[in-house]
PDB file of N, CA and C in Angstrom:
ATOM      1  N   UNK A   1    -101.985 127.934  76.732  1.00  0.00           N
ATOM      2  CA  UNK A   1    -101.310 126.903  75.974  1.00  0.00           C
ATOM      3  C   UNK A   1     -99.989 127.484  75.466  1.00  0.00           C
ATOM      4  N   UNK A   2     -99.014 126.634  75.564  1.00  0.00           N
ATOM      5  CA  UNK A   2     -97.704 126.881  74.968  1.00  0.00           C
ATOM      6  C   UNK A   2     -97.415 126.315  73.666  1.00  0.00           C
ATOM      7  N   UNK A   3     -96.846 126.812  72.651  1.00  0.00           N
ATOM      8  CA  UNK A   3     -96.456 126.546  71.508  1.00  0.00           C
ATOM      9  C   UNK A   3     -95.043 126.813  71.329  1.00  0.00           C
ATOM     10  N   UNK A   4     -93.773 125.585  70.939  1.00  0.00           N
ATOM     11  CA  UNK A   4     -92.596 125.850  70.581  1.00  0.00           C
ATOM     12  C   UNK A   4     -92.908 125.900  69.306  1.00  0.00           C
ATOM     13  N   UNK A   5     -92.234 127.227  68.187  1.00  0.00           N
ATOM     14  CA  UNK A   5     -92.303 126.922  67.127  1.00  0.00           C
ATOM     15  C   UNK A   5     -90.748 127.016  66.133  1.00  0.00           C
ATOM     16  N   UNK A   6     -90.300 126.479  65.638  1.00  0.00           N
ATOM     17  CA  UNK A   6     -88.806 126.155  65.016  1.00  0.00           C
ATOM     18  C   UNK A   6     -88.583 127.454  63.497  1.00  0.00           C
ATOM     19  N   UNK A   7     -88.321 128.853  63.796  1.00  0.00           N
ATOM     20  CA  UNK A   7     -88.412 129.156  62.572  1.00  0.00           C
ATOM     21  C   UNK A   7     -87.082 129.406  61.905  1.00  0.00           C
ATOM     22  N   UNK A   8     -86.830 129.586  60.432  1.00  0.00           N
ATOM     23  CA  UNK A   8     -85.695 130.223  59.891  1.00  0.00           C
ATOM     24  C   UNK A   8     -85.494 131.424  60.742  1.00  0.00           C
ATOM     25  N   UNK A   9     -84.161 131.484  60.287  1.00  0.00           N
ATOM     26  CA  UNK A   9     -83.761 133.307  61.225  1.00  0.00           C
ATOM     27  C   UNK A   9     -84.332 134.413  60.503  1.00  0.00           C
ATOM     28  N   UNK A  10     -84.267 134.023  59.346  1.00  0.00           N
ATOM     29  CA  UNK A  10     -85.039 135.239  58.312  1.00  0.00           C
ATOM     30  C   UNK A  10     -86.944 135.477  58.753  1.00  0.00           C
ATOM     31  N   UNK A  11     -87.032 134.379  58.646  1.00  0.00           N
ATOM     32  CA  UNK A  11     -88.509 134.887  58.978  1.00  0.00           C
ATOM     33  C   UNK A  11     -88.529 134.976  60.578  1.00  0.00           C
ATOM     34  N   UNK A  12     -87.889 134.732  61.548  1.00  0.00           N
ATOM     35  CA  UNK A  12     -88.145 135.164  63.270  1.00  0.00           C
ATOM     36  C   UNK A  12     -87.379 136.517  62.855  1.00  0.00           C
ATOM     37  N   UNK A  13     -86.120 136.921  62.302  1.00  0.00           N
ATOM     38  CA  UNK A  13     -86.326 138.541  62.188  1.00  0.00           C
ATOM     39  C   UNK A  13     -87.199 139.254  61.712  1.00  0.00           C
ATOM     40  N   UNK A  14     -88.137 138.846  60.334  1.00  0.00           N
ATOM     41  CA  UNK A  14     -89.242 139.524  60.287  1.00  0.00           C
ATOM     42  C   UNK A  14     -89.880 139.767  60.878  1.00  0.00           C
ATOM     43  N   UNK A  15     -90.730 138.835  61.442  1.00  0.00           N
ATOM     44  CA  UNK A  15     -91.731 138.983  62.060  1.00  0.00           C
ATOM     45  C   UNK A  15     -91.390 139.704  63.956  1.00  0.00           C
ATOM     46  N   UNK A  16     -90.294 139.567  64.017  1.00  0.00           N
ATOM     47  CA  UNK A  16     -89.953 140.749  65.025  1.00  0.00           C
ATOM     48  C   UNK A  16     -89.852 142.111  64.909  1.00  0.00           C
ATOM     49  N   UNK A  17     -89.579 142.224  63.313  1.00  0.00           N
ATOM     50  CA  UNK A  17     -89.420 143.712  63.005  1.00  0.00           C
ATOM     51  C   UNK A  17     -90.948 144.048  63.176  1.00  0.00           C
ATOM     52  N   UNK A  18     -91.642 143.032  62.192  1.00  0.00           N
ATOM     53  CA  UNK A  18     -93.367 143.547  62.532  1.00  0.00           C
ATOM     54  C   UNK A  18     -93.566 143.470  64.267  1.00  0.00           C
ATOM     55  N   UNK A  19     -92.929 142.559  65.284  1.00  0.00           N
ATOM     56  CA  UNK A  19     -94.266 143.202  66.026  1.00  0.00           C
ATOM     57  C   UNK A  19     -93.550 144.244  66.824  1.00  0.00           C
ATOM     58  N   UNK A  20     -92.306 145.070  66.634  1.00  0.00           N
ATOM     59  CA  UNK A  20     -91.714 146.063  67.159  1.00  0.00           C
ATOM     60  C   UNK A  20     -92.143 147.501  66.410  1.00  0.00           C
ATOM     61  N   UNK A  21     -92.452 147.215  64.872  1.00  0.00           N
ATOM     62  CA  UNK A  21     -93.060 148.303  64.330  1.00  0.00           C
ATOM     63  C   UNK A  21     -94.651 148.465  65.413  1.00  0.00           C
ATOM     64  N   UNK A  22     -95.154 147.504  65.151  1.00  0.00           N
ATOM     65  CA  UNK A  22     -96.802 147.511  66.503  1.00  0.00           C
ATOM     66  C   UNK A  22     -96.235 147.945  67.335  1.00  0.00           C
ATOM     67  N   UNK A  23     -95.148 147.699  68.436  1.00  0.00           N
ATOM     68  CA  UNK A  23     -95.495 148.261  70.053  1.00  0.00           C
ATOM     69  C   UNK A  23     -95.636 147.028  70.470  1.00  0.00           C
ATOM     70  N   UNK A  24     -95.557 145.830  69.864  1.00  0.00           N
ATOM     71  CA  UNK A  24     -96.124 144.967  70.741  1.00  0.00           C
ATOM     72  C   UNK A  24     -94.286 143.651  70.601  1.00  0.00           C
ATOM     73  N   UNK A  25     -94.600 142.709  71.580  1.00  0.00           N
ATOM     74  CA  UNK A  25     -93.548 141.773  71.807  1.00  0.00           C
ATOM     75  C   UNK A  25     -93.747 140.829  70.717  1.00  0.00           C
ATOM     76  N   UNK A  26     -92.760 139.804  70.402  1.00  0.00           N
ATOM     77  CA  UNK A  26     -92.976 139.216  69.484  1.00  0.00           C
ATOM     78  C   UNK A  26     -94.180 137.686  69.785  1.00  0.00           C
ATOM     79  N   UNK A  27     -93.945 137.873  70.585  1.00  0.00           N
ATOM     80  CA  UNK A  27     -95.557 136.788  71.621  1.00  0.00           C
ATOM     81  C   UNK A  27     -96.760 137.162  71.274  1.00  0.00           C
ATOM     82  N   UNK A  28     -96.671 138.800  71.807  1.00  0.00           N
ATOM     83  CA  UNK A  28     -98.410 139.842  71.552  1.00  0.00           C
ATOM     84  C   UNK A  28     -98.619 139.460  69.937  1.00  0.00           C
ATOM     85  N   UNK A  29     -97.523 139.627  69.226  1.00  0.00           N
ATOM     86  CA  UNK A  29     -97.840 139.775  67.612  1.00  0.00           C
ATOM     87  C   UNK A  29     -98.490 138.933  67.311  1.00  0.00           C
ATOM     88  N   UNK A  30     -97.728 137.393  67.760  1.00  0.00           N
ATOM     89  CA  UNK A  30     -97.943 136.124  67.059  1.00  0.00           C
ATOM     90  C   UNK A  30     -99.492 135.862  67.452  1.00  0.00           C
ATOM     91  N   UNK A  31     -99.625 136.049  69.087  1.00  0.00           N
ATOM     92  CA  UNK A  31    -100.915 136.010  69.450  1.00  0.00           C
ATOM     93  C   UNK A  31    -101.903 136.630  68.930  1.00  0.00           C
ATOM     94  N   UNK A  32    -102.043 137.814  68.626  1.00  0.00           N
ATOM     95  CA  UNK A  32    -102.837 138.648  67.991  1.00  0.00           C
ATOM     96  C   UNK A  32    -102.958 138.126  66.423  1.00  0.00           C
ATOM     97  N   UNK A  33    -102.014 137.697  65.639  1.00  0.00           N
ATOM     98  CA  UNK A  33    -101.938 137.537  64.157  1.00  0.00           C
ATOM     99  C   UNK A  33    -102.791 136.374  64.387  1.00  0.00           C
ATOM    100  N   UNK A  34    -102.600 135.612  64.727  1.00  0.00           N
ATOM    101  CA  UNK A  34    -103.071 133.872  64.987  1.00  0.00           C
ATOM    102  C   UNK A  34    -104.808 134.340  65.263  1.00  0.00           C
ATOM    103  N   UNK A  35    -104.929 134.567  66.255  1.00  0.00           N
ATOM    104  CA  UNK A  35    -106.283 134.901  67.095  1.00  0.00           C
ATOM    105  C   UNK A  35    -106.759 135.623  65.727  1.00  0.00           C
ATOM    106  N   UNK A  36    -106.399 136.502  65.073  1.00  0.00           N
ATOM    107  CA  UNK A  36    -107.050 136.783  63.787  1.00  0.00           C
ATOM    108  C   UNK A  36    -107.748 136.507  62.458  1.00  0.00           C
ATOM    109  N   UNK A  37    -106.910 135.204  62.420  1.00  0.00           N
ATOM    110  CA  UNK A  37    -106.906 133.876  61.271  1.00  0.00           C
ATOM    111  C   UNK A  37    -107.828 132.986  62.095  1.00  0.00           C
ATOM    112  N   UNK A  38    -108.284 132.460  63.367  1.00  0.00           N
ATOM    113  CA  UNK A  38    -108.739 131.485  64.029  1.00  0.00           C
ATOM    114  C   UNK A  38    -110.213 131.574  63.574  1.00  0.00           C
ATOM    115  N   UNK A  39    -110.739 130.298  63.411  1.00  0.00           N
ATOM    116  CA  UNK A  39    -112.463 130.419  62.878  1.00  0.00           C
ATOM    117  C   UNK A  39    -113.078 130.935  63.920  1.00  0.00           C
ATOM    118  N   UNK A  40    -114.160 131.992  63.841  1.00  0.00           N
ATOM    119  CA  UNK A  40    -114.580 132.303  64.744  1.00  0.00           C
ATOM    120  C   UNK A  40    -114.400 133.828  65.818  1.00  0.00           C
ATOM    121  N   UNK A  41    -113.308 133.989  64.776  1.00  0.00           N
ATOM    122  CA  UNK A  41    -112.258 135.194  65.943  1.00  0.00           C
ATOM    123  C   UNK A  41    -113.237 136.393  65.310  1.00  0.00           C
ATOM    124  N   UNK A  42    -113.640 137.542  65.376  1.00  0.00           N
ATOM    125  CA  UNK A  42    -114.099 138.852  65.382  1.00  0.00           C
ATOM    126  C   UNK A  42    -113.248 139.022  64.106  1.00  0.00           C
ATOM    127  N   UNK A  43    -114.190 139.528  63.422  1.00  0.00           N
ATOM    128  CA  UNK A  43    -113.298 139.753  62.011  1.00  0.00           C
ATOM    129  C   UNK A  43    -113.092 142.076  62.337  1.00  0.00           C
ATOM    130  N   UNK A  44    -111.919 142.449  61.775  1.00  0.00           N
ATOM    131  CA  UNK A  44    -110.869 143.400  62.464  1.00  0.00           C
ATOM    132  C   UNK A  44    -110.665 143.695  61.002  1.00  0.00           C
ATOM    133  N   UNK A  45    -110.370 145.064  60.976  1.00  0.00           N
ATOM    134  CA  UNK A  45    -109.736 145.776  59.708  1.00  0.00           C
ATOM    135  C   UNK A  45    -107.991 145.059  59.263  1.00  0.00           C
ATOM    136  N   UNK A  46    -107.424 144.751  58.979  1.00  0.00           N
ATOM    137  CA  UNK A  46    -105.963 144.410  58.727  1.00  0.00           C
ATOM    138  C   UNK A  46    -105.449 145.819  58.995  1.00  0.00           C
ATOM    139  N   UNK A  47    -104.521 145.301  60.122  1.00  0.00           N
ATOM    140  CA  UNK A  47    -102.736 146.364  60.977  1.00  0.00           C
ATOM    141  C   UNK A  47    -103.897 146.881  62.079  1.00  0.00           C
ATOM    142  N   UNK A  48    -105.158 146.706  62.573  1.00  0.00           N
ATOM    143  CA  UNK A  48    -105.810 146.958  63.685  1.00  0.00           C
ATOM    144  C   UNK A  48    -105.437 146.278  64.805  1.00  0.00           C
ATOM    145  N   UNK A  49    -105.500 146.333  66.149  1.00  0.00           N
ATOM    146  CA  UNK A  49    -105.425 145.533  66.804  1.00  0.00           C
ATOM    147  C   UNK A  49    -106.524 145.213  67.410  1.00  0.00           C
ATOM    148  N   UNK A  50    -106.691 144.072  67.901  1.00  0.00           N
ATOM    149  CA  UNK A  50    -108.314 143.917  68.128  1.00  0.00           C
ATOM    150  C   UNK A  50    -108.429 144.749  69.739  1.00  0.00           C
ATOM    151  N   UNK A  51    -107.692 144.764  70.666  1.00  0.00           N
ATOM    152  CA  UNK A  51    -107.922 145.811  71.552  1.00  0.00           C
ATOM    153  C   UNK A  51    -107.698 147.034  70.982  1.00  0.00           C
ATOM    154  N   UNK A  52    -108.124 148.194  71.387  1.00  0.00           N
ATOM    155  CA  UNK A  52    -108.250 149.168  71.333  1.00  0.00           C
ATOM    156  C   UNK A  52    -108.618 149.572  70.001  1.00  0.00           C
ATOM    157  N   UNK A  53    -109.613 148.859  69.365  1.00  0.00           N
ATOM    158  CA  UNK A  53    -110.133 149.299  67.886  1.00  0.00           C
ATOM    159  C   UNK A  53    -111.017 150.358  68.163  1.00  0.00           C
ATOM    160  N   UNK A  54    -111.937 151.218  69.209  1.00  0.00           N
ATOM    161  CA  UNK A  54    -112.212 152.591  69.455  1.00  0.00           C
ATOM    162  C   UNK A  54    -111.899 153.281  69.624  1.00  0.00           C
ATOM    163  N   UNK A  55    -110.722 153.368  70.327  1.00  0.00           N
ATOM    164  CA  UNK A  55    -109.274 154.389  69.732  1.00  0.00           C
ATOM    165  C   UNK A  55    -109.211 154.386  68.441  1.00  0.00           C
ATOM    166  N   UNK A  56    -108.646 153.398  67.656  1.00  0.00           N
ATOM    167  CA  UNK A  56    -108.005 153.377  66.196  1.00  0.00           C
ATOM    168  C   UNK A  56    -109.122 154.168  65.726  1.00  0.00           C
ATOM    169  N   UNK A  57    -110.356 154.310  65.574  1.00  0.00           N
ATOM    170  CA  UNK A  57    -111.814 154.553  64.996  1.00  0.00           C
ATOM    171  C   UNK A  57    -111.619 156.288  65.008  1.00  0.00           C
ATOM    172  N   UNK A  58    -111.466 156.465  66.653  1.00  0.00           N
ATOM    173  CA  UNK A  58    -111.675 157.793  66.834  1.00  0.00           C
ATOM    174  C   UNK A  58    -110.098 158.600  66.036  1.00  0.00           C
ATOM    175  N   UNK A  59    -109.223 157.982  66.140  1.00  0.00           N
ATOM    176  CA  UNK A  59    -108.243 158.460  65.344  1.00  0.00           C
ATOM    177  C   UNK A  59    -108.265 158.806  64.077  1.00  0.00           C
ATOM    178  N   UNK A  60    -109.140 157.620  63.175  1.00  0.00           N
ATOM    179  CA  UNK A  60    -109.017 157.719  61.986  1.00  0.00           C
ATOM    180  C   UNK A  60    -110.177 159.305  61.783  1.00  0.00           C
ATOM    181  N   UNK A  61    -111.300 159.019  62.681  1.00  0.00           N
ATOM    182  CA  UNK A  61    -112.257 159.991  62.471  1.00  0.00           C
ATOM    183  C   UNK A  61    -111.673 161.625  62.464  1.00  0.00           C
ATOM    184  N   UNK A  62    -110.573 161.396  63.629  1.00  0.00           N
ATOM    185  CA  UNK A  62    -110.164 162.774  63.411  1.00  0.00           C
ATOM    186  C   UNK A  62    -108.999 163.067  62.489  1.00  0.00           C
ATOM    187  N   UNK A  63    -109.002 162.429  62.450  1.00  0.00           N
ATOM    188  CA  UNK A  63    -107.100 162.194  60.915  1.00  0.00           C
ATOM    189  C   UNK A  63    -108.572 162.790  59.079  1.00  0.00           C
ATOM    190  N   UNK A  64    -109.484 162.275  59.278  1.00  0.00           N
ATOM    191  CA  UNK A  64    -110.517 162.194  58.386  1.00  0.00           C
ATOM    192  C   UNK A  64    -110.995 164.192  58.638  1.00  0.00           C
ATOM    193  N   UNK A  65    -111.309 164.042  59.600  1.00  0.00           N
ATOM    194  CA  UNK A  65    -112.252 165.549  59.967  1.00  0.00           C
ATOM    195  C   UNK A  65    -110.954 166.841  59.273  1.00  0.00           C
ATOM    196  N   UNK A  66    -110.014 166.066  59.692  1.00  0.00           N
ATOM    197  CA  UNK A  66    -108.763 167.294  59.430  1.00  0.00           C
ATOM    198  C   UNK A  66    -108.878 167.842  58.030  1.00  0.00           C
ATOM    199  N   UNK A  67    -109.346 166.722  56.995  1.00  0.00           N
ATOM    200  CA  UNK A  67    -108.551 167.437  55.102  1.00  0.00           C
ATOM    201  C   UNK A  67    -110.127 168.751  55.085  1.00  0.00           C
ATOM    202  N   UNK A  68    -109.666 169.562  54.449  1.00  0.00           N
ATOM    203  CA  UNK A  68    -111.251 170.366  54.012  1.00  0.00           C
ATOM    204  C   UNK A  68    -112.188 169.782  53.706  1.00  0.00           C
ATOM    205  N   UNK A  69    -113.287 170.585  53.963  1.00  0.00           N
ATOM    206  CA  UNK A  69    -114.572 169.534  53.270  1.00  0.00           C
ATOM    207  C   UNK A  69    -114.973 171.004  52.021  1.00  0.00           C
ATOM    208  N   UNK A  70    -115.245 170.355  51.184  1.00  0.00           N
ATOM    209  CA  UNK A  70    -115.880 170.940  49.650  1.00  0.00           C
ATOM    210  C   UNK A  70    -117.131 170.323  49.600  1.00  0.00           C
ATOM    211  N   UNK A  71    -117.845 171.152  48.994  1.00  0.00           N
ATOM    212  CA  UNK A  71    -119.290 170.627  48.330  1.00  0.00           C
ATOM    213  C   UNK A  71    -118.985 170.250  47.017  1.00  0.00           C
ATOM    214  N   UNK A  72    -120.341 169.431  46.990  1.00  0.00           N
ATOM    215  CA  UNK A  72    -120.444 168.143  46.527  1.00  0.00           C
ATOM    216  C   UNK A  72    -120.627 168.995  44.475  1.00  0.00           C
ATOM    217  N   UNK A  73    -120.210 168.299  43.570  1.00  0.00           N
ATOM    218  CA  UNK A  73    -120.504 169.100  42.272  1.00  0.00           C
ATOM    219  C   UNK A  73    -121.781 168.272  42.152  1.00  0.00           C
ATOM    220  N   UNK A  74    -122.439 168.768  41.231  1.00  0.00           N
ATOM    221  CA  UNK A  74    -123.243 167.988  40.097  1.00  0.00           C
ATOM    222  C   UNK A  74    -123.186 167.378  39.096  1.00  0.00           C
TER     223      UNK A  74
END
């Protein structure tokens, strides 16, 4: 399905800056943001993308494993 949508310039530059900060086109963004909000859609951490959320996982796990670990006080 195609959607024309009419925006201010201020908000179509935003939301281009967001989906260029992602990696993604300003299409992928809208698609992905939308598909997020939709009843029904897989509910997703917010700034995840719903592909490759086992990547993001294993990233965070090792971004996590990195700080020291200390025992626990009493």
């Amino acid at each position: 399905m195609a959607i024309t949508l009419d925006l201010k310039p201020e908000v179509e530059a935003e939301l281009t800056a967001q989906a260029q900060a992602a990696g993604l086109s300003l299409a992928q963004f809208l698609r992905r943001e939308l598909e997020a909000i939709a009843p029904g859609a897989p509910a997703r951490l917010p700034g995840t993308p719903p592909e490759g959320l086992d990547q993001w996982e294993r990233d965070l796990d090792e971004w996590l494993d990195s700080f020291p670990q200390h025992p626990v006080l009493a």
